[in-house]
Protein backbone atom coordinates (compact mmCIF):
# COMPACT_ATOMS: atom_id res chain seq x y z
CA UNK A 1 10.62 3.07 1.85
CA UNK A 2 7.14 2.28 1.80
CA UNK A 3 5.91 -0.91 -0.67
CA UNK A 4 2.80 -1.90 -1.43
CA UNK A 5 1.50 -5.46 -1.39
CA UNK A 6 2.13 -6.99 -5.09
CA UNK A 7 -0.61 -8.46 -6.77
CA UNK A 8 1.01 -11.86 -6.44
CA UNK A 9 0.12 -12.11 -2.99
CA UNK A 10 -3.60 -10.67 -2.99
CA UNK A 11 -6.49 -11.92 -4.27
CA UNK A 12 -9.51 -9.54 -4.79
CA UNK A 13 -9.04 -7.51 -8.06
CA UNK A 14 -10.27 -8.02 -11.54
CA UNK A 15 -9.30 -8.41 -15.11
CA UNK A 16 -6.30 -6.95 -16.09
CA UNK A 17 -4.41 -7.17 -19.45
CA UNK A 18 -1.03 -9.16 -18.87
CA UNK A 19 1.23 -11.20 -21.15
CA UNK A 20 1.10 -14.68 -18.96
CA UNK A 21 -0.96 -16.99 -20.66
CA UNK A 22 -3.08 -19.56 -18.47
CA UNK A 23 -1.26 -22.59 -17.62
CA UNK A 24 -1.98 -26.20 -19.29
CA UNK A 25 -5.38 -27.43 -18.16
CA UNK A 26 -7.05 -23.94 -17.50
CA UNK A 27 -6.13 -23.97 -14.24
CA UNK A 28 -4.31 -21.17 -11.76
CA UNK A 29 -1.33 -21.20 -11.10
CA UNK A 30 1.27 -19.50 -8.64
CA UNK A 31 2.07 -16.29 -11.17
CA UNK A 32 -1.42 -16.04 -12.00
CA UNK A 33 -2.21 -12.89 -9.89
CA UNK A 34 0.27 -11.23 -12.68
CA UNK A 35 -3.04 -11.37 -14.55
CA UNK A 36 -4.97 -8.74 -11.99
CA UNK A 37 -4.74 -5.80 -10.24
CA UNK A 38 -4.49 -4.67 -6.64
CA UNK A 39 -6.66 -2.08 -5.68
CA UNK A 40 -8.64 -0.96 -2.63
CA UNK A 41 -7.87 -4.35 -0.94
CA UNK A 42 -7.37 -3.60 2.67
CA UNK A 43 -9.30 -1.06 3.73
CA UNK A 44 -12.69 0.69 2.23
CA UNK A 45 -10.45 3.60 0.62
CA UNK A 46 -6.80 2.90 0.39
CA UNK A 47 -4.74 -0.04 0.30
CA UNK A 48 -2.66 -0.97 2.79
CA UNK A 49 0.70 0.50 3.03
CA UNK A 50 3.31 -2.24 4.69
CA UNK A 51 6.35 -1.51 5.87
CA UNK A 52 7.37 -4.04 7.71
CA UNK A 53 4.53 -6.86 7.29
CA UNK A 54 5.72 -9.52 5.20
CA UNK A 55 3.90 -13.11 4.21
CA UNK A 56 5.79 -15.47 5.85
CA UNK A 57 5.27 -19.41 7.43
CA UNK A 58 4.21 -18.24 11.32
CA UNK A 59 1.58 -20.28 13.18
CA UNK A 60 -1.45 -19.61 14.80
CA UNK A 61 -2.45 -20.62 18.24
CA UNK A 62 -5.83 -21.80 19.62
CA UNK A 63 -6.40 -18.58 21.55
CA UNK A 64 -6.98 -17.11 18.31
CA UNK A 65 -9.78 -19.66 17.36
CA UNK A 66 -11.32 -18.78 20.21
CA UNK A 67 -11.55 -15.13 19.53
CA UNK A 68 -12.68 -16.40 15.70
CA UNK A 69 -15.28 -17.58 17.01
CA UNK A 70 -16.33 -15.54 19.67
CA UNK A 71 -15.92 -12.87 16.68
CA UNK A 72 -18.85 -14.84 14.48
CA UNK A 73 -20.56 -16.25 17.12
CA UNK A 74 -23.80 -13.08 16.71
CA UNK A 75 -24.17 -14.77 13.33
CA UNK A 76 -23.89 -18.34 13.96
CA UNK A 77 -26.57 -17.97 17.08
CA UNK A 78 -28.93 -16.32 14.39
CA UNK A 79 -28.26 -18.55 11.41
CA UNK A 80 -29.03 -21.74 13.77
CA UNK A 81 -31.55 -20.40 15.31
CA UNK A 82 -33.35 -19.72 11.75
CA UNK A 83 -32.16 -22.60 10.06
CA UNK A 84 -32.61 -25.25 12.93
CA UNK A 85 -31.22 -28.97 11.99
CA UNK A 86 -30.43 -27.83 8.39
CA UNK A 87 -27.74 -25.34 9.59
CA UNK A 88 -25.63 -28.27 10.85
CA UNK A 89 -25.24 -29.85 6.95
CA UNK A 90 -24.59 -25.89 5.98
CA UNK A 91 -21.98 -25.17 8.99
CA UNK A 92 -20.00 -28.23 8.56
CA UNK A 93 -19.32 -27.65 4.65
CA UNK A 94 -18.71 -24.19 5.63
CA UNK A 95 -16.03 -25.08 8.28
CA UNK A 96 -14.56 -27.96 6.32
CA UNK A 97 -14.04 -26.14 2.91
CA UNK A 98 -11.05 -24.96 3.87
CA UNK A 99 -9.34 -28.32 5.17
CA UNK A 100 -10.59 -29.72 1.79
CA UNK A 101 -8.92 -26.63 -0.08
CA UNK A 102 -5.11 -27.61 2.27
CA UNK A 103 -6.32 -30.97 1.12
CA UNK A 104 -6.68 -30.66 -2.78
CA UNK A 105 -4.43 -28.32 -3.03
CA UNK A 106 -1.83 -30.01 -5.29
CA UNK A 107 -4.31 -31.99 -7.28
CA UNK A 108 -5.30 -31.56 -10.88
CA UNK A 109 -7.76 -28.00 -11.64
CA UNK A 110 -10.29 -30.29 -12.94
CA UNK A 111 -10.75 -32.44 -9.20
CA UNK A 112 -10.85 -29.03 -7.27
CA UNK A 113 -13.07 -27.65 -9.80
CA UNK A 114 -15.80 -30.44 -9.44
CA UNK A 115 -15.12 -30.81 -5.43
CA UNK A 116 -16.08 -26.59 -5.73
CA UNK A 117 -18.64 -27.08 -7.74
CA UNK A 118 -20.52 -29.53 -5.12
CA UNK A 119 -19.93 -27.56 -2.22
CA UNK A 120 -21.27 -24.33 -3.64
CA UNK A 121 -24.41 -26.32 -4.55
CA UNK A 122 -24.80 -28.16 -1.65
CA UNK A 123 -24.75 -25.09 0.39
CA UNK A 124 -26.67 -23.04 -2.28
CA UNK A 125 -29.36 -25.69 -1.92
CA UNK A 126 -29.44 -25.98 1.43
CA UNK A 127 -30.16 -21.92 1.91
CA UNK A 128 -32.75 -21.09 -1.05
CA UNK A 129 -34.80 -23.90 0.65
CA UNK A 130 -34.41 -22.03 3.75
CA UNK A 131 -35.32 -18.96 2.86
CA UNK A 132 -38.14 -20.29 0.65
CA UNK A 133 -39.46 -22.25 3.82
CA UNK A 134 -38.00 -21.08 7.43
CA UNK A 135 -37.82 -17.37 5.99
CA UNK A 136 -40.70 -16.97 3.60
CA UNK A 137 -42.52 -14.44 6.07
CA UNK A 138 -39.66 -12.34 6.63
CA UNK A 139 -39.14 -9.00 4.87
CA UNK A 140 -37.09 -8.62 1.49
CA UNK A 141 -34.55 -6.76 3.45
CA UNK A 142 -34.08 -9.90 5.93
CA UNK A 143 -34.22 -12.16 3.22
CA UNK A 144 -31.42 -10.02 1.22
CA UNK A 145 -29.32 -9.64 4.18
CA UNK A 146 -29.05 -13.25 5.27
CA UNK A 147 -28.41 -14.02 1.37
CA UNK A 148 -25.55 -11.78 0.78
CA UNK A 149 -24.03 -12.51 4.12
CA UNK A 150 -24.06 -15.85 3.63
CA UNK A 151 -23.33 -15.73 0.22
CA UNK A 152 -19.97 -13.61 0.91
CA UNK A 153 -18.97 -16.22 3.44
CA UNK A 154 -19.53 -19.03 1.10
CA UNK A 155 -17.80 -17.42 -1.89
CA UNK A 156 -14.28 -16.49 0.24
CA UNK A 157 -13.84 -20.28 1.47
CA UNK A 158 -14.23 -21.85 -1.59
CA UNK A 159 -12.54 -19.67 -4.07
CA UNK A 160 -9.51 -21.00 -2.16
CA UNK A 161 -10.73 -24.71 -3.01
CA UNK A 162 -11.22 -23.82 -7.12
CA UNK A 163 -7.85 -21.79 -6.81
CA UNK A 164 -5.76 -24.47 -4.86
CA UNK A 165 -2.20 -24.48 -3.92
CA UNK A 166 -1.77 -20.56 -5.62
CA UNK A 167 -4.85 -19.02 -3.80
CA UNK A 168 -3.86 -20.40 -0.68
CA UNK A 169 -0.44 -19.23 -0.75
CA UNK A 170 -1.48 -15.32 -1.44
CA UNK A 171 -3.35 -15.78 1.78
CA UNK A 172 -0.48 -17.30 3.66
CA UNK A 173 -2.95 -20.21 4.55
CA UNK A 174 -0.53 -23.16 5.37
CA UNK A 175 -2.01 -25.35 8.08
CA UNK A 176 -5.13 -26.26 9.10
CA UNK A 177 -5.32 -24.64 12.30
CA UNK A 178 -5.52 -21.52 9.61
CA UNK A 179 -7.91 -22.79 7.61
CA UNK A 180 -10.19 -22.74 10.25
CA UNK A 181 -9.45 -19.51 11.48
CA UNK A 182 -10.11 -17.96 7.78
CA UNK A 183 -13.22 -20.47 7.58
CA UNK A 184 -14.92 -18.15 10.76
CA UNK A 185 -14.70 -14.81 8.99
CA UNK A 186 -17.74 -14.07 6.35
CA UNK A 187 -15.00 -12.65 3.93
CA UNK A 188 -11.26 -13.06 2.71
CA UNK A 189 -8.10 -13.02 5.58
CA UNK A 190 -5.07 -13.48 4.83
CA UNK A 191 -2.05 -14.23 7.78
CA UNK A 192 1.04 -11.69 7.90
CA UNK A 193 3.93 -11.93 10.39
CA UNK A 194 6.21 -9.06 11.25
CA UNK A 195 9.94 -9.30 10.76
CA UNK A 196 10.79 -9.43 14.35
CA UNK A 197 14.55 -7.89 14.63
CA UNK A 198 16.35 -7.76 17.85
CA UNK A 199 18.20 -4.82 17.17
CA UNK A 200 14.58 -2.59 16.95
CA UNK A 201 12.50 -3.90 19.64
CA UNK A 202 9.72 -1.30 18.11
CA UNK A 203 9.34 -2.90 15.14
CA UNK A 204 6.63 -5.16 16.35
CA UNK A 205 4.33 -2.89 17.75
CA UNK A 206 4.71 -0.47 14.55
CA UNK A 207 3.31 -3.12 12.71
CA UNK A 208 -0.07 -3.75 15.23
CA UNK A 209 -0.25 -0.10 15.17
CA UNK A 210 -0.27 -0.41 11.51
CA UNK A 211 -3.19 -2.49 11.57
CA UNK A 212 -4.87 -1.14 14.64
CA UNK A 213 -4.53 2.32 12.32
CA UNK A 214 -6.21 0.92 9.46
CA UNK A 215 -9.38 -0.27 11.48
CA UNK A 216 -9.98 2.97 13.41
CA UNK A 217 -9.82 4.69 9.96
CA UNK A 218 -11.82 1.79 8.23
CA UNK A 219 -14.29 2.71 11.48
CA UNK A 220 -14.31 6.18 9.87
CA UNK A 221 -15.04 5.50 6.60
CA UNK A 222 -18.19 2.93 7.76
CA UNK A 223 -19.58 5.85 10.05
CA UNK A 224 -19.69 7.94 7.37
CA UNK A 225 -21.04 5.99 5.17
CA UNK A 226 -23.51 4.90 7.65
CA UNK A 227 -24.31 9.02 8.06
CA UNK A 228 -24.87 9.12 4.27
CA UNK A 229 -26.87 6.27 3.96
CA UNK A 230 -29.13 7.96 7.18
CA UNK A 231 -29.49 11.15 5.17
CA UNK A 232 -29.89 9.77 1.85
CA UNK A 233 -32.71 7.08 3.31
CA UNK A 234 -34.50 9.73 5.82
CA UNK A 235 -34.02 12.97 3.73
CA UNK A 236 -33.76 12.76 0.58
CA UNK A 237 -37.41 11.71 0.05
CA UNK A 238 -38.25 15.35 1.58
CA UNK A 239 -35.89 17.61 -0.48
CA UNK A 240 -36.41 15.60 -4.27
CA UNK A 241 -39.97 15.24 -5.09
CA UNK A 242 -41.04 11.65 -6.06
CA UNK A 243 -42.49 12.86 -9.62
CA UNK A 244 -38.39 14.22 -10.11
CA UNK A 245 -36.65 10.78 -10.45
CA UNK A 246 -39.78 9.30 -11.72
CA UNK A 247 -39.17 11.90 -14.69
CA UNK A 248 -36.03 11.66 -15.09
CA UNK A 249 -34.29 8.26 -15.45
CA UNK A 250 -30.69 10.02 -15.04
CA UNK A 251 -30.91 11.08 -11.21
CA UNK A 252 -32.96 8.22 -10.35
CA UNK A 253 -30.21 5.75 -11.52
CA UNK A 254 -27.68 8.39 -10.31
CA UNK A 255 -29.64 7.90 -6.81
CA UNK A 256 -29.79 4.52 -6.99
CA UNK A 257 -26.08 4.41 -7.18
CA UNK A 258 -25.15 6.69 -4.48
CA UNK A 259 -28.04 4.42 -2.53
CA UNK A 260 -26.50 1.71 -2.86
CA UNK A 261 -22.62 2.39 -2.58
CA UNK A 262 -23.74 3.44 0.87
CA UNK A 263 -25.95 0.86 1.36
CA UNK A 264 -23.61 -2.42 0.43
CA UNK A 265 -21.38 -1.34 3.75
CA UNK A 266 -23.22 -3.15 5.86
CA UNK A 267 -21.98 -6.31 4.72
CA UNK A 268 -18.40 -4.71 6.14
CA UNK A 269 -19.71 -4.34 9.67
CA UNK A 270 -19.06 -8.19 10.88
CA UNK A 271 -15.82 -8.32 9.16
CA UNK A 272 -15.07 -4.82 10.61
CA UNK A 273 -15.79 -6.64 14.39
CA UNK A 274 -14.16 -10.08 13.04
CA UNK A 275 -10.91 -7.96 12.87
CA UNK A 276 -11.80 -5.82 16.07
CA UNK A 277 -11.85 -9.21 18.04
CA UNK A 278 -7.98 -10.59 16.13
CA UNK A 279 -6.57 -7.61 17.05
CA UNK A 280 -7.72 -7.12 20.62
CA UNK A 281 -6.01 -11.13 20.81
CA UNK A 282 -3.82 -9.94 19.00
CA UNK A 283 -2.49 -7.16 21.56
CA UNK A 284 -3.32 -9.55 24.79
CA UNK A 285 -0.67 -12.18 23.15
CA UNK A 286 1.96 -9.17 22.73
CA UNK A 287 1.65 -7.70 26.15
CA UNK A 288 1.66 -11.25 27.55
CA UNK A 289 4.83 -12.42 25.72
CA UNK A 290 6.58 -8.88 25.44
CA UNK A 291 8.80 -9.42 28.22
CA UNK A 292 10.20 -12.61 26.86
CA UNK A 293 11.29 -11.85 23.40
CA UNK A 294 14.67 -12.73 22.61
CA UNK A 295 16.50 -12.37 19.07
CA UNK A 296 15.51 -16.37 18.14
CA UNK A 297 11.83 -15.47 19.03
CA UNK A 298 9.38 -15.71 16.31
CA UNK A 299 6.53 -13.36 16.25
CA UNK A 300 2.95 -14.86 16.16
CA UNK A 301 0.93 -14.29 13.28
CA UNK A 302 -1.77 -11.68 13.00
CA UNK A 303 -5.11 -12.17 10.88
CA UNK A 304 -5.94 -9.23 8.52
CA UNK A 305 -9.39 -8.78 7.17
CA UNK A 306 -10.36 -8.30 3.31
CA UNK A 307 -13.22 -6.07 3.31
CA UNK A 308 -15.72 -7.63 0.78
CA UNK A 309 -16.53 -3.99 -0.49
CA UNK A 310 -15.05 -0.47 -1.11
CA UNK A 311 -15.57 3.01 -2.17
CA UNK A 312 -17.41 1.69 -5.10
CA UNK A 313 -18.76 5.11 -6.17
CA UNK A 314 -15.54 6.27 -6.52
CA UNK A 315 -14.11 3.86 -9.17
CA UNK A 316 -12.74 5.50 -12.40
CA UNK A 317 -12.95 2.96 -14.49
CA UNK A 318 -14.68 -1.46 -14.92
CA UNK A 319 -11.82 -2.75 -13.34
CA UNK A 320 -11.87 -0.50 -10.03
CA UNK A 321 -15.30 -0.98 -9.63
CA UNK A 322 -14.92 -4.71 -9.31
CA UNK A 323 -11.76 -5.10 -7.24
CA UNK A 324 -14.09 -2.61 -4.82
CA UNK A 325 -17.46 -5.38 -4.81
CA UNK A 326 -18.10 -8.19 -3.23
CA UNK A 327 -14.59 -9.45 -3.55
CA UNK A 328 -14.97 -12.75 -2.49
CA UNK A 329 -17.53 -13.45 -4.62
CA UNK A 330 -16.05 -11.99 -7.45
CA UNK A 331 -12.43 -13.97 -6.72
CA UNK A 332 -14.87 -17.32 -6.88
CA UNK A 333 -16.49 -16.46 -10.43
CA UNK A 334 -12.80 -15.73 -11.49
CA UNK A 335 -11.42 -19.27 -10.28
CA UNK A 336 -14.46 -20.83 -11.34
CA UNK A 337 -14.71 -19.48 -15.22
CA UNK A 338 -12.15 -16.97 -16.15
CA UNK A 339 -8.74 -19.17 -15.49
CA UNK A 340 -10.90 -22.33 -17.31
CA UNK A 341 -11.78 -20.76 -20.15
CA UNK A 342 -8.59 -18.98 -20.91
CA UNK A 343 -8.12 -15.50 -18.81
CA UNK A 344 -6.99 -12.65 -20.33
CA UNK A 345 -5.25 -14.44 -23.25
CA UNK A 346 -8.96 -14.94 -24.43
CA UNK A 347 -10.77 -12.07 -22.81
CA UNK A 348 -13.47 -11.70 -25.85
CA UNK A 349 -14.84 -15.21 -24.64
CA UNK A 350 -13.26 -15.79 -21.12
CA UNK A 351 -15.46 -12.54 -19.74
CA UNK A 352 -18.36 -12.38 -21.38
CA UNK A 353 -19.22 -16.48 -20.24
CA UNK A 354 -18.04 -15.41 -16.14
CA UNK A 355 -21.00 -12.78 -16.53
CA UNK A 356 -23.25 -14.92 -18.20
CA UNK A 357 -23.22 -17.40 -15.95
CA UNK A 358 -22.57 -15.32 -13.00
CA UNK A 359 -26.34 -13.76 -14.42
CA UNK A 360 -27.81 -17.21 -14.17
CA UNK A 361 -26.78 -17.77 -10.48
CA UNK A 362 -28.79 -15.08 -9.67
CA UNK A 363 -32.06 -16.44 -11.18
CA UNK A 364 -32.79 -18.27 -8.00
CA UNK A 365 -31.44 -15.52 -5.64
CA UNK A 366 -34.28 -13.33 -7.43
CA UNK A 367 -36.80 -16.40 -7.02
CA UNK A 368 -36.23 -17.24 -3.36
CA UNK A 369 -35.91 -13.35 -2.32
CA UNK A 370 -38.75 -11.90 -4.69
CA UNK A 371 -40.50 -14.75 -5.76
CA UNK A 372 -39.62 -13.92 -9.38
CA UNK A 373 -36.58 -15.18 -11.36
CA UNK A 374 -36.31 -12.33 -13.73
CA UNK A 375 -34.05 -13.82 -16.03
CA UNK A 376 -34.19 -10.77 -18.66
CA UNK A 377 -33.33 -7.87 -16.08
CA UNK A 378 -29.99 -10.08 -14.64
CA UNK A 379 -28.79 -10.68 -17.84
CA UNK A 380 -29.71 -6.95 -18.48
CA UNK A 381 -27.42 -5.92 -15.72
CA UNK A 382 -24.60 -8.41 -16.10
CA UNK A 383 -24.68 -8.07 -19.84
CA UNK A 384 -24.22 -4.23 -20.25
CA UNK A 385 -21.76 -4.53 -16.89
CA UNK A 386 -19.62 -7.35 -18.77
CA UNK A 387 -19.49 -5.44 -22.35
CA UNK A 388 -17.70 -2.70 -20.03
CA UNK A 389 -15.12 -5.40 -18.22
CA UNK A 390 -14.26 -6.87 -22.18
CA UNK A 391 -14.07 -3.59 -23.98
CA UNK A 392 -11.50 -1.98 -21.17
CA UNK A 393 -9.59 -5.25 -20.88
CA UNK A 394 -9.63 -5.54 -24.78
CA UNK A 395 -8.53 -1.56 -25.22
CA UNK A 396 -5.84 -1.99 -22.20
CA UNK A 397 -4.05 -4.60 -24.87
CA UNK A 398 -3.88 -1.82 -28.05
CA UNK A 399 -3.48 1.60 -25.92
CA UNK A 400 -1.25 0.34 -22.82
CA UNK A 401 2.29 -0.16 -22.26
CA UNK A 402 4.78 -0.87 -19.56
CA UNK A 403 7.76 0.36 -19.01
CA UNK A 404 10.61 0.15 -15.24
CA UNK A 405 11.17 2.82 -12.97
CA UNK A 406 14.62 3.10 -11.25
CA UNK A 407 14.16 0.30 -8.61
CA UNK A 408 13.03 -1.83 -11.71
CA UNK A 409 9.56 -2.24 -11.35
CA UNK A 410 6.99 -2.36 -13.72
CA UNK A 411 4.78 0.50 -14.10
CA UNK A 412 1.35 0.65 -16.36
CA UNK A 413 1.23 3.66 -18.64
CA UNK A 414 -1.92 4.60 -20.95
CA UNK A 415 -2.59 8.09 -22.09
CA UNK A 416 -5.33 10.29 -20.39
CA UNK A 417 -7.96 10.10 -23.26
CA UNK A 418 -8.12 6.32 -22.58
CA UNK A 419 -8.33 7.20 -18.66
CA UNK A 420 -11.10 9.18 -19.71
CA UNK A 421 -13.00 6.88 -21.87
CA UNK A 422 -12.52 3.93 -19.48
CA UNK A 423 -14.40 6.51 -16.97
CA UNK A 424 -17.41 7.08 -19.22
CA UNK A 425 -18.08 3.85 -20.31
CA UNK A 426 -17.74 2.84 -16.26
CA UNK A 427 -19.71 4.94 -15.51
CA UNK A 428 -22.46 4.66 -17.63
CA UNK A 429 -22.66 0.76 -17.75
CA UNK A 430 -22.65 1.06 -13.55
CA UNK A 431 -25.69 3.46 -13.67
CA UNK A 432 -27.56 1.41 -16.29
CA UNK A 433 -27.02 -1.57 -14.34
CA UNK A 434 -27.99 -0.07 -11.19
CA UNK A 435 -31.48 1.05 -12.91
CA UNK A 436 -32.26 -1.78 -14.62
CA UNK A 437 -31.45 -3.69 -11.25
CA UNK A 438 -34.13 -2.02 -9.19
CA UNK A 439 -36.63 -1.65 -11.95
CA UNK A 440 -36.26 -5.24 -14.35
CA UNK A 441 -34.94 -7.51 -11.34
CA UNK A 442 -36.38 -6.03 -8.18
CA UNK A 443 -39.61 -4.50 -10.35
CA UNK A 444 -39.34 -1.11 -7.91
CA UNK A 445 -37.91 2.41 -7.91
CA UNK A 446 -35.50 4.45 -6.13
CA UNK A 447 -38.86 6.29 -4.30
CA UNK A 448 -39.66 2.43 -2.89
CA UNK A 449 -36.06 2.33 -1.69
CA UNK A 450 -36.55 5.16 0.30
């Protein structure tokens, strides 16, 4: 029968109403995914369906460092060729957050917290100088580009420092051969091993189909989304009349979304190749080993990509939409201010301080990119997007209720009025933020975009 991944073992969702309180000292700890949601991880559209995959202890060899970093090597060349002497500061506390995350692991939340803390601004420091310096001819786009895909790299090595011994075990990350390997991709991986049984010699190569499956339909869902975002950039502007949006504030923020779910894919492209390159070493290892597998063989780890963004037009309700963006940078704020301050058990204050101060680390984003900090349109946008987040994780705790299905697990029930508000108010805070983000932050309109 086919079983989804639990949330116990994934990492990219967000809030979700559960009865675990946070443990002693604020910090996470091993059943603290109880306290989130799985959705979308995998893939752009569905999650991935396992059959056989399980998270087990497997190593990995250094043929598959090599193809890591073959894999990032296109954005390595550029960043050092930008950045010049300052990227070798950035690149080693890149690299080395994840030995440091193996390394801190068992310590107390507090150490890993303020070890974080210094990376994130060390590295934070080091690019806004850069792009207020080495890039401060380029275009917005470049600038905006290099940001986020640095920023997404950044953000999915050391949420796995502020999260510790629990983060790292959802990801299967238990050496530091691994570490590195997950330090090379610009977004979340996490390690699976088949069960290898003697008695089904197919069984392995059902589960690199598996994941060979999910990238050709991931490769799908990217070229379509690269066709929309053609049509939408290139001919839209001829079929809607610039005075139309201009007049009416409801399409242009409904534009702005559609713009923009299309638009954020391109941040999946070098994770898309990232797990292009494990699985092509991936199959080489298998068809040179294949011939040699006996029932005391154990089968070598694979690498499987988080895409740090889904089908984020599609969400139906707060929650959706954030397990669907930027994922590693949204499992970082979690580590970094929701478990601290409390979690769910103290949602009314836990959520609205992660979007306040996740508002404030975009002042200097704004300032190195635009030249502008435009403190009142972030918190604009992260205030009306974080009054959604606390009054659907707030309602989930009065409307909600659990109940076990035959093989005894634990199913979510809430009636369909609640679906229906939770849609609305998603909805309409996502569209408000996205117009208030190009107009108060960005000081532009949806005619500029295109």
């Amino acid at each position: 029968m086919t079983e989804e991944v639990p949330a116990s073992v994934l990492d990219s969702a967000v809030v979700h109403h559960s009865s675990s309180s946070t443990p002693t000292g604020g910090g996470p700890s091993s059943n603290i995914g109880a306290d989130f949601t799985v959705s979308n991880i995998d893939g752009l559209i569905e999650p991935l369906h396992v059959n056989s995959i399980e998270l087990m202890s497997a190593p990995v060899d250094y043929y598959t460092l090599i193809s890591a970093l073959l894999a990032i090597s296109p954005s390595i060349i550029y960043t050092c060729f930008k950045m010049s002497f300052a990227a070798l500061p950035y690149f080693l506390l890149l690299l080395l957050s994840l030995p440091a995350a193996i390394r801190l692991q068992g310590m107390n939340s507090w150490i890993r917290w303020l070890v974080g803390f210094i990376v994130v601004a060390f590295m934070s420091g080091i690019k806004t100088a850069m792009l207020m310096t080495v890039f401060q001819n380029e275009s917005i786009l470049i600038k905006g580009l290099f940001y986020a895909h640095t920023a997404l790299w950044e953000c999915s090595n050391c949420s796995l420092i502020f999260g510790g011994r629990a983060a790292l075990e959802k990801f299967n990350i238990d050496s530091y051969l691994k570490g590195i390997v997950a330090a090379l991709c610009p977004s979340q991986v996490r390690f699976v091993s088949p069960n290898y049984d003697a008695s089904n010699s197919t069984l392995h190569c059902h589960d690199s189909n598996t994941l060979w499956n999910k990238w050709k339909q991931n490769s799908m869902h990217l070229s379509f989304y690269a066709a929309a975002f053609m049509v939408i950039r290139f001919g839209l502007k001829d079929i809607v009349p610039d005075e139309i949006p201009a007049r009416y504030a409801i399409l242009e923020a409904e534009g702005i979304v559609i713009y923009v779910a299309t638009f954020v894919n391109i941040w999946n492209v070098p994770v898309h190749l990232y797990q292009l390159m494990m699985l092509v070493c991936n199959h080489c290892r298998s068809d040179s080993t294949s011939l040699s597998v006996t029932s005391t063989t154990v089968s070598q780890v694979q690498v499987q990509v988080i895409y740090p963004y889904g089908a984020i037009y599609f969400s139906k309700s707060s929650r959706e939409f954030w397990s669907r963006w930027s994922r590693p940078a949204s499992s970082m704020i979690r580590y970094m201010f929701y478990y601290p301050v409390g979690g769910s058990a103290r949602a009314w204050l836990s959520i609205p301080i992660m979007f306040l101060l996740n508002a404030s680390s975009h002042y200097t984003v704004s300032e190195s990119i635009m030249g502008d900090r435009s403190e009142n349109g972030w918190n604009a946008v992260f205030g009306m997007l974080g009054i959604a987040v606390t009054f659907e994780v707030l309602g989930n705790k009065f409307v909600t209720w659990r109940s076990v299905d035959e093989e005894g697990a634990r199913i979510e029930n809430e009636p369909k009025w609640w679906k229906w508000i939770k849609f609305i108010v998603a909805a309409t805070s996502l569209r408000f933020a996205a117009y208030w983000l190009v107009h108060g932050c960005f000081d532009s309109t949806l005619a500029d975009l295109l």
